[in-house]
Protein backbone atom coordinates (compact mmCIF):
# COMPACT_ATOMS: atom_id res chain seq x y z
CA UNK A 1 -1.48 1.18 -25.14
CA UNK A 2 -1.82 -2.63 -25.98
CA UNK A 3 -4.61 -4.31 -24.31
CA UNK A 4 -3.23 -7.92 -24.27
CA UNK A 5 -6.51 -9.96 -23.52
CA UNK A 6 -7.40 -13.75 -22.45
CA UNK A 7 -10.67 -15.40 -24.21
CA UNK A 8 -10.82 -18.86 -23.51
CA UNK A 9 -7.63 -20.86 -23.51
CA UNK A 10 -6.59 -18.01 -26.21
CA UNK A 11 -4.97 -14.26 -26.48
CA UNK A 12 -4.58 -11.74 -28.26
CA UNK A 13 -4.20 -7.93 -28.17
CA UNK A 14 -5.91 -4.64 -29.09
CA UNK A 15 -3.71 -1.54 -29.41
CA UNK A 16 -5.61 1.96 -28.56
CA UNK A 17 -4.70 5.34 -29.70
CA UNK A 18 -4.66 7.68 -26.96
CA UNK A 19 -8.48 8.40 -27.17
CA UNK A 20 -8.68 4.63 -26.46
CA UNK A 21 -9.94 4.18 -29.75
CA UNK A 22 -9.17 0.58 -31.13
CA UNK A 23 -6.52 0.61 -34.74
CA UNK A 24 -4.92 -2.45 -34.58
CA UNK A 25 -6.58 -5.91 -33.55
CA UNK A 26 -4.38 -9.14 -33.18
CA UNK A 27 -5.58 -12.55 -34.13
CA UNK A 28 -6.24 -14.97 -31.57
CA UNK A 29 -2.44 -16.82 -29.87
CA UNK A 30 -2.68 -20.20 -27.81
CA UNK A 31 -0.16 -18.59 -25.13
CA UNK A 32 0.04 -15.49 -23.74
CA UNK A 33 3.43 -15.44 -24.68
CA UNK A 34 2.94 -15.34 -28.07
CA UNK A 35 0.65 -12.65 -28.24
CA UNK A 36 3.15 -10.73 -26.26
CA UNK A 37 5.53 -11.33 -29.27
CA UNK A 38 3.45 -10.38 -31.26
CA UNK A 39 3.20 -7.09 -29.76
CA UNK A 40 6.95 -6.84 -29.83
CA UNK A 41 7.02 -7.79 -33.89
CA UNK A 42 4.31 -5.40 -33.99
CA UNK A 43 6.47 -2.54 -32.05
CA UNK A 44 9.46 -3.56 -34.11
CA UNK A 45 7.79 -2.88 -37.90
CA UNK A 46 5.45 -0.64 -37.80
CA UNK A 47 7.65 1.71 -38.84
CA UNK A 48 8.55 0.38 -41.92
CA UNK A 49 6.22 1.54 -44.62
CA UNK A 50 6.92 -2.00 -46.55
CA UNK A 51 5.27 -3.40 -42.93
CA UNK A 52 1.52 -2.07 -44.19
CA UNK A 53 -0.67 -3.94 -46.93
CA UNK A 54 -3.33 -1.50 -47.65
CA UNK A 55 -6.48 -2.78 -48.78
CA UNK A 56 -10.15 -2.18 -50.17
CA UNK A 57 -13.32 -4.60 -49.03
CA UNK A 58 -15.76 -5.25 -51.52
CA UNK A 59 -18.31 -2.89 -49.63
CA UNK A 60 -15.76 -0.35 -50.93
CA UNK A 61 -14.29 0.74 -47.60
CA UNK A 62 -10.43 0.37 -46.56
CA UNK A 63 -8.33 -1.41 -43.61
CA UNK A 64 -5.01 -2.52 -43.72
CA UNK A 65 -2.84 -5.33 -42.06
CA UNK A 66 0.64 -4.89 -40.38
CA UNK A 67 2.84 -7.53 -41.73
CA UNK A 68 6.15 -9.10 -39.77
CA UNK A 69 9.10 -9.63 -41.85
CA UNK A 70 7.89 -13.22 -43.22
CA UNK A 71 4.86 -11.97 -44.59
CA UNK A 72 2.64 -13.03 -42.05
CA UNK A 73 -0.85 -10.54 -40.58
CA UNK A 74 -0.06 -9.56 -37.11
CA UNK A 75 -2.39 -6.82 -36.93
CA UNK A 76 -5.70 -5.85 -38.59
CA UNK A 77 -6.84 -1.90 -38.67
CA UNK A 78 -10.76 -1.35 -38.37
CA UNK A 79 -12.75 -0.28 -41.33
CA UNK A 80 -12.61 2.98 -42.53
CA UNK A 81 -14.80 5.08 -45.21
CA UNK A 82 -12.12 6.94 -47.18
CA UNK A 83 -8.69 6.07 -48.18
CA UNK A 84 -7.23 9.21 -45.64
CA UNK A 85 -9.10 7.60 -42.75
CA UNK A 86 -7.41 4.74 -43.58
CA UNK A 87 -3.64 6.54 -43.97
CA UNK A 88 -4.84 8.40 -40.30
CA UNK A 89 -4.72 4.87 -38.76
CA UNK A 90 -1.13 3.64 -40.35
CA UNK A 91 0.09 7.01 -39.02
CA UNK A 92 -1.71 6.40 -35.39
CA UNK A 93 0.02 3.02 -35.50
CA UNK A 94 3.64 4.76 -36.00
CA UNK A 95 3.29 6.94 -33.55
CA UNK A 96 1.34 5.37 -30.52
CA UNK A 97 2.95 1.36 -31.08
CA UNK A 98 6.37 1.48 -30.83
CA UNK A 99 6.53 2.64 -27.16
CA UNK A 100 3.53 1.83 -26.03
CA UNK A 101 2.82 -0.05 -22.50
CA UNK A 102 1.17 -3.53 -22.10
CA UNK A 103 -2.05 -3.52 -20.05
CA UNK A 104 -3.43 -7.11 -19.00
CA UNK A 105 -6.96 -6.63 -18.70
CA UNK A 106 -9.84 -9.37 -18.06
């Protein structure tokens, strides 16, 4: 589920695997309906392997970003401590995004 969420005059969303665990956090939109297209680019290439920059902090742990088709972060994992973690959340991202429902929450 996407949790598309207001802070300020700003939004932006959260996508939860079905545990409601957070894997994919949005950077902040000045409408709601950007964020909401954001969710659909989000929905729309996450399936695409090319979509996923995979990356290691300097504290040695790994996150990745889901990238739209011009390059730019629409999505940011949580940190993870090994590499398969890390692969566990692209795959949670494939499977739970693409038809998952929008929840407005407060």
């Amino acid at each position: 589920m996407f949790e598309l969420k207001k802070k300020n005059d700003q939004y932006h969303f959260v996508l939860k695997a079905g545990n409601s665990q957070v894997i994919l956090s949005s950077e902040m939109y000045n409408s709601k309906a950007a964020a909401k297209n954001g969710i659909a680019s989000v929905q729309k290439n996450c399936g695409d392997d090319k979509s996923y920059e995979k990356k290691t902090a300097k504290n040695g742990k790994f996150h990745f970003n889901v990238k739209a088709t011009n390059g730019q972060i629409i999505g940011s994992s949580q940190m993870y401590a090994g590499e398969s973690g890390m692969n566990n959340g692209i795959e949670s991202v494939k499977k739970n995004a693409p038809g998952a429902e929008i929840k407005e929450v407060e």
